[in-house]
N, C-alpha and C. Protein backbone atom coordinates (compact mmCIF):
# COMPACT_ATOMS: atom_id res chain seq x y z
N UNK A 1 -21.44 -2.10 2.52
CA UNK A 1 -20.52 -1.46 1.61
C UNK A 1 -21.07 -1.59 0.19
N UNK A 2 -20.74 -0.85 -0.47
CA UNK A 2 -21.51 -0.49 -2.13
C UNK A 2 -20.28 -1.68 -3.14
N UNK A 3 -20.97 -1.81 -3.43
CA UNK A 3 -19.82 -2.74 -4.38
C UNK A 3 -18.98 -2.11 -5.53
N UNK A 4 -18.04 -2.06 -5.40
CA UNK A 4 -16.70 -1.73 -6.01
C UNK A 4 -16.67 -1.82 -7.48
N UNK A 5 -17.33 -3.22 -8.00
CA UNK A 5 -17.32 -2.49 -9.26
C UNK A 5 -18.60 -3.05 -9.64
N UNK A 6 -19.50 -2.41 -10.83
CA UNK A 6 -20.56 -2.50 -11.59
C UNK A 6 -20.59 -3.28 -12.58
N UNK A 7 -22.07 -3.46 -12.67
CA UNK A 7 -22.26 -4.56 -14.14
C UNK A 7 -22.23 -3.53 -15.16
N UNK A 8 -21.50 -4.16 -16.30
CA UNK A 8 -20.87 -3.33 -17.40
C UNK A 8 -19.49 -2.98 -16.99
N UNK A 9 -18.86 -2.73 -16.26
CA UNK A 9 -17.64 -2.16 -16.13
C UNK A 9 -16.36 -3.29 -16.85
N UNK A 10 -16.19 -2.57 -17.31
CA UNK A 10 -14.37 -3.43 -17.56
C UNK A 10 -13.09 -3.09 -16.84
N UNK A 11 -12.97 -3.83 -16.26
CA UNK A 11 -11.51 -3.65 -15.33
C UNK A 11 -10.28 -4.38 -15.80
N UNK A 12 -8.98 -3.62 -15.50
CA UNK A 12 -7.51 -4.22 -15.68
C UNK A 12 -7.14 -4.76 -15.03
N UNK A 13 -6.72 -5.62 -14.87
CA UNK A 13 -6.36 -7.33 -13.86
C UNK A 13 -4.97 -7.44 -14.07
N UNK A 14 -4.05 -7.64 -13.50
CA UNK A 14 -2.71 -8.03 -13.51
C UNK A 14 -2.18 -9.24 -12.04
N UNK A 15 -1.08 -10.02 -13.00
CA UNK A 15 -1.01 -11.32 -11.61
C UNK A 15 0.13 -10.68 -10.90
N UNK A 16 0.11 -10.41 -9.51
CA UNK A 16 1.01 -10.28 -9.02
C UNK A 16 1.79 -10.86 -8.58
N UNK A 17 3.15 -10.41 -7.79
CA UNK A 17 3.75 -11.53 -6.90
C UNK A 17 3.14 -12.10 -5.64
N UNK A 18 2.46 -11.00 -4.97
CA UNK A 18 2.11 -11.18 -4.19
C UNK A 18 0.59 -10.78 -4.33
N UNK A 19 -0.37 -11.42 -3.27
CA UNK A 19 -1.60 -11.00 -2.86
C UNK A 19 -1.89 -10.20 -1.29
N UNK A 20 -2.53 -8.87 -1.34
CA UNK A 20 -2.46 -8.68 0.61
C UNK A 20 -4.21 -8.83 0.69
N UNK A 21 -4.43 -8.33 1.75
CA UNK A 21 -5.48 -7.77 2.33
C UNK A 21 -5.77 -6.52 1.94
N UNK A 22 -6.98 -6.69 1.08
CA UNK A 22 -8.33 -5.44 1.04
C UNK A 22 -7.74 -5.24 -0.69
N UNK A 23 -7.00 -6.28 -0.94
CA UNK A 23 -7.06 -6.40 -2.59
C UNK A 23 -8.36 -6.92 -3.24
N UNK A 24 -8.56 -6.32 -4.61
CA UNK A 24 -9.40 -6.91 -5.32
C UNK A 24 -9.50 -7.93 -6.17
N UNK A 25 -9.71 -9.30 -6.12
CA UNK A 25 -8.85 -10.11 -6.91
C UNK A 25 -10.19 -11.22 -7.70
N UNK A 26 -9.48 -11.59 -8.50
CA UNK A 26 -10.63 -12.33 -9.80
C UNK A 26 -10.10 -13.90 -9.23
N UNK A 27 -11.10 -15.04 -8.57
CA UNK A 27 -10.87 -16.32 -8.08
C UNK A 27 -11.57 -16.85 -8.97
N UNK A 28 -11.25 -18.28 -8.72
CA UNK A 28 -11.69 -19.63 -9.32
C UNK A 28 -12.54 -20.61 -8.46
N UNK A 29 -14.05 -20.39 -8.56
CA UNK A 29 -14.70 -20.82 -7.52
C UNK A 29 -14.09 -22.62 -7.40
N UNK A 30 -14.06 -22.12 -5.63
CA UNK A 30 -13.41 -23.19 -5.30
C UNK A 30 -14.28 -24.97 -5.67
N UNK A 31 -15.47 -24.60 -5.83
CA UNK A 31 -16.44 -25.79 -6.11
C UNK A 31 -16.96 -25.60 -7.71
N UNK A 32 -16.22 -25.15 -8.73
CA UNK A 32 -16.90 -24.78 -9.82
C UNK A 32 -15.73 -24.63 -10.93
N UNK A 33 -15.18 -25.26 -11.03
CA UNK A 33 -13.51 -25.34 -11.94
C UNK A 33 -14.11 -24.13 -13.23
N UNK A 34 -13.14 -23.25 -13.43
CA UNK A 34 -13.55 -22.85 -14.88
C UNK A 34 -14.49 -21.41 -14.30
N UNK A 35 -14.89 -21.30 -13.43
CA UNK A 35 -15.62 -20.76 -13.10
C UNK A 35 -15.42 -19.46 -12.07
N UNK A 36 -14.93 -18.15 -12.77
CA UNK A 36 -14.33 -17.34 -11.94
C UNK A 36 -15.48 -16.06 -11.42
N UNK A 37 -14.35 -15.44 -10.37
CA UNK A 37 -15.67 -14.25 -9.70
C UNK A 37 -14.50 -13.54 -9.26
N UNK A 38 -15.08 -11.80 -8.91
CA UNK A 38 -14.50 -10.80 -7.91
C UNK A 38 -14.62 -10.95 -6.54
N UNK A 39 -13.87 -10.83 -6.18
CA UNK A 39 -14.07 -10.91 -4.81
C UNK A 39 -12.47 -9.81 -3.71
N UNK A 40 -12.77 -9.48 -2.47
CA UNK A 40 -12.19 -9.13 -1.90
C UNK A 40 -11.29 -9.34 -0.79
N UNK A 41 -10.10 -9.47 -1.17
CA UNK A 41 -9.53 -10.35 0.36
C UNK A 41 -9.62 -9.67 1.69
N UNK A 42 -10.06 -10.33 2.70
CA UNK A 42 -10.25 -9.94 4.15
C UNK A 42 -9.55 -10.84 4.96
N UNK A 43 -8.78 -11.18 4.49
CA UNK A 43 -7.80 -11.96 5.57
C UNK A 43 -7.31 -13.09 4.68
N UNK A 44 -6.05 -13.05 5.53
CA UNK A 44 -4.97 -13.99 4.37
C UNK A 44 -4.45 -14.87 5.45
N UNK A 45 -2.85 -15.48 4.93
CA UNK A 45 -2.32 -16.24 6.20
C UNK A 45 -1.82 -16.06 6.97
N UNK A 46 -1.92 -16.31 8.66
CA UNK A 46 -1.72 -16.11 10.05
C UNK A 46 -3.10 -14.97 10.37
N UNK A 47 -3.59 -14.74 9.36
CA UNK A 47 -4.74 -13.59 9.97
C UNK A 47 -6.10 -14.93 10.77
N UNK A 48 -6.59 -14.21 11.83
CA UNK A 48 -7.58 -14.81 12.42
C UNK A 48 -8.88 -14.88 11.76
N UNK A 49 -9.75 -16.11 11.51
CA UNK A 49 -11.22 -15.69 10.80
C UNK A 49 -12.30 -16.73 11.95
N UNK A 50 -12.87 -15.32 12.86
CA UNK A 50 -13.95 -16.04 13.87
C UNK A 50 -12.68 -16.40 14.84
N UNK A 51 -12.80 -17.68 15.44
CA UNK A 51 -11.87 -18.28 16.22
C UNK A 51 -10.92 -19.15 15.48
N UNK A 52 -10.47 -18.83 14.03
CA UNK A 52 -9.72 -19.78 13.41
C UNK A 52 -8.38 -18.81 12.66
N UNK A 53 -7.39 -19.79 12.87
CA UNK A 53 -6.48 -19.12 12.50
C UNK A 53 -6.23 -19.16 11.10
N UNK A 54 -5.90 -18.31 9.83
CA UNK A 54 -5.56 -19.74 8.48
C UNK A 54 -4.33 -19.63 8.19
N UNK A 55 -4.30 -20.82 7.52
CA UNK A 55 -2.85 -21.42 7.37
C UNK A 55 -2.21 -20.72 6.42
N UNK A 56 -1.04 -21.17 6.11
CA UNK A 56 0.21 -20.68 5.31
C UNK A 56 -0.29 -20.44 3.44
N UNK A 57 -1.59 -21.18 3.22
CA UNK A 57 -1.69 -21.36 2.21
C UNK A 57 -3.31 -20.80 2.03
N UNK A 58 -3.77 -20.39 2.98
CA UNK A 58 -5.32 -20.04 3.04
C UNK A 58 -5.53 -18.49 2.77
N UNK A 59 -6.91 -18.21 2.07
CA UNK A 59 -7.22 -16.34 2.12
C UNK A 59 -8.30 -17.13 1.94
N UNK A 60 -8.97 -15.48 2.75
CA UNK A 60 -10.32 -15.15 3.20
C UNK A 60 -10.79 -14.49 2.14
N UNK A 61 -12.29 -14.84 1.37
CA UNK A 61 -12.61 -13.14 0.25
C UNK A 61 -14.23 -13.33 0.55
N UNK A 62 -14.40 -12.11 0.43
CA UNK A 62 -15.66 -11.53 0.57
C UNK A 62 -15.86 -10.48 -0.51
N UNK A 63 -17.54 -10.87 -1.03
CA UNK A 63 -17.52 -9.44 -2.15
C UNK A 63 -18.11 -8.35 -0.74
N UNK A 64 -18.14 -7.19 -1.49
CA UNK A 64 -18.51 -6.11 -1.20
C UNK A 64 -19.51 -6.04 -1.14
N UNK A 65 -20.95 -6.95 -1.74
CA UNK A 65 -22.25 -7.22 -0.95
C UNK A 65 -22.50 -7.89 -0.42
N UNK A 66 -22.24 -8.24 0.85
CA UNK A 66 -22.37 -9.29 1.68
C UNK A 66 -24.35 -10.04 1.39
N UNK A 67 -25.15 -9.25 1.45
CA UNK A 67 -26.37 -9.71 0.92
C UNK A 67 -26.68 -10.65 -0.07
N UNK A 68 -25.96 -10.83 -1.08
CA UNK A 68 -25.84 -11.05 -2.22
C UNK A 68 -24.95 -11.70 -3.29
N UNK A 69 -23.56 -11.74 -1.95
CA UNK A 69 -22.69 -12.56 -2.33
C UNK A 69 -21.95 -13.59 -2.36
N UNK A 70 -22.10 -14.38 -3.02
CA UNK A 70 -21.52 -16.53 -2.70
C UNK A 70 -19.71 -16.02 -2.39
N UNK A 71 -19.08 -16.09 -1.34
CA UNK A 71 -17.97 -15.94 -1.06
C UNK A 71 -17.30 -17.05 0.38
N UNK A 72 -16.53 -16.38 0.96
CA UNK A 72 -15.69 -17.79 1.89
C UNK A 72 -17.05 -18.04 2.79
N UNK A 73 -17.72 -17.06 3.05
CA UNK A 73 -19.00 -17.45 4.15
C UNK A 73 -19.92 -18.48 3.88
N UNK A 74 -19.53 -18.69 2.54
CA UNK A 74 -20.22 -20.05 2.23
C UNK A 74 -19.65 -20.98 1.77
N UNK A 75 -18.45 -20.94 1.01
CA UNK A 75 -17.29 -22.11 0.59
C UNK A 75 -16.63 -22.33 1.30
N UNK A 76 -15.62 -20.97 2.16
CA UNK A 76 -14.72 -21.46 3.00
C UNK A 76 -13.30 -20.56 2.50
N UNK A 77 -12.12 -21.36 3.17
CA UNK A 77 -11.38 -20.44 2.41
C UNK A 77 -10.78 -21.04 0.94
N UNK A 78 -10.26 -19.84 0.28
CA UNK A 78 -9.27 -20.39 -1.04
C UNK A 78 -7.66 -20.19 -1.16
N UNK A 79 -7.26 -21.31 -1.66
CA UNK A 79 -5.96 -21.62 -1.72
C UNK A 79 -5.37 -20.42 -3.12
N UNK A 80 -3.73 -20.62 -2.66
CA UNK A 80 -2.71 -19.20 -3.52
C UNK A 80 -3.20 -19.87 -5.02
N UNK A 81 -3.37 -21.09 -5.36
CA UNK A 81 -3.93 -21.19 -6.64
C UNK A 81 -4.67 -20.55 -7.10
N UNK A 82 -6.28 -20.59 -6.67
CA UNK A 82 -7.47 -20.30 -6.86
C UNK A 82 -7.49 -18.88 -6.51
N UNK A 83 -6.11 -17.65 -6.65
CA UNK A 83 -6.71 -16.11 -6.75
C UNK A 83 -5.95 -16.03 -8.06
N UNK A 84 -6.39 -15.69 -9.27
CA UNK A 84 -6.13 -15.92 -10.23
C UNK A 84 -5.06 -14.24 -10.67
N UNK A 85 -5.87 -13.13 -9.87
CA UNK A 85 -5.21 -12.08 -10.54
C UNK A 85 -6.05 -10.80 -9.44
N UNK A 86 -5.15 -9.64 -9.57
CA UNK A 86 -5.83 -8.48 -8.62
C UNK A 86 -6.07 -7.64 -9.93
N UNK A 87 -7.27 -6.84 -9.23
CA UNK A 87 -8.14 -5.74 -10.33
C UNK A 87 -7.37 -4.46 -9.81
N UNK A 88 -6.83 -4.35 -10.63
CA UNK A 88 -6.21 -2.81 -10.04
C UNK A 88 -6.64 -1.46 -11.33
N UNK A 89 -7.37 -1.31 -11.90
CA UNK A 89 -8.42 -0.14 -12.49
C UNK A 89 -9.59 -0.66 -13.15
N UNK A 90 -10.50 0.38 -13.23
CA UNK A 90 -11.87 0.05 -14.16
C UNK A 90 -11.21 1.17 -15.66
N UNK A 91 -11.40 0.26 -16.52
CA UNK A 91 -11.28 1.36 -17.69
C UNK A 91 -12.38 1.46 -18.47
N UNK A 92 -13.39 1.00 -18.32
CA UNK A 92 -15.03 1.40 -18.74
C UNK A 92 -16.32 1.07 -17.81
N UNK A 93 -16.95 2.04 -17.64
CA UNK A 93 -17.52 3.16 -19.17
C UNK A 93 -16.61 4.27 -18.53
N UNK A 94 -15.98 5.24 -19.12
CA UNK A 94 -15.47 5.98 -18.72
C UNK A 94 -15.46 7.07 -17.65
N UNK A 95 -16.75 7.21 -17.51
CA UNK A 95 -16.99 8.24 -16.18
C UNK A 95 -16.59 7.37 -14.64
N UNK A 96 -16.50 6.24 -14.85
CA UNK A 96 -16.02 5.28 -13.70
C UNK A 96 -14.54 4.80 -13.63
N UNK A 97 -13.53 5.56 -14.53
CA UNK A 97 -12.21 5.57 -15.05
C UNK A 97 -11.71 5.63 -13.74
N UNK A 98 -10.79 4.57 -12.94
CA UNK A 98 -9.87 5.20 -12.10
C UNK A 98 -9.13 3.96 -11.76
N UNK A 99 -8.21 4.42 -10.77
CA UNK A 99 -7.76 3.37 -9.75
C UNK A 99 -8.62 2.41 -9.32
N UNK A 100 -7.85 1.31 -8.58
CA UNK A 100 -9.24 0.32 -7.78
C UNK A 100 -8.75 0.72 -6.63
N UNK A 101 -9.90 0.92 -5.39
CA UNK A 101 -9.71 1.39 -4.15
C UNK A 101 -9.87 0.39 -3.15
């Protein structure tokens, strides 16, 4: 999958009430305080990851380059703390103006 958003882009972030699946959301690496990234949720709680179920308090995120990207496949999962906010538009550079998909 092509990654969702680009270097240079500026995106609008808002905290929601809630977080789902196949949101775009800005975390707090779980081993790196202070230290945030994009990433994509692929499973949240009661969803299955491999043969594991996660708990009430667990999400799954993956970026959109799996090649290239430090995400749960290598930390694990992150807690409702550590998703700080969902990206819901890019508003620069402008020809990349839209919704987040």
């Amino acid at each position: 999958m092509a990654p969702t958003l680009l270097p240079g882009d500026w995106a609008l972030v808002v905290t929601p009430r809630r977080f789902h699946r196949d949101d775009v959301v800005v975390i707090e690496h779980p081993g790196r305080p202070g230290y945030e990234m994009v990433k994509r949720i692929t499973a949240g709680p009661g969803d299955a990851v491999g043969e594991r179920t996660l708990g009430d308090d667990e999400w799954w995120v993956e970026g959109d380059f799996p090649q290239g990207s430090t995400d749960s496949r290598h930390f694990g999962t992150v807690t409702g703390q550590e998703l700080k906010a969902k990206v819901v538009a890019v508003y620069w550079p402008a020809p990349r103006r839209g919704a987040m998909r």
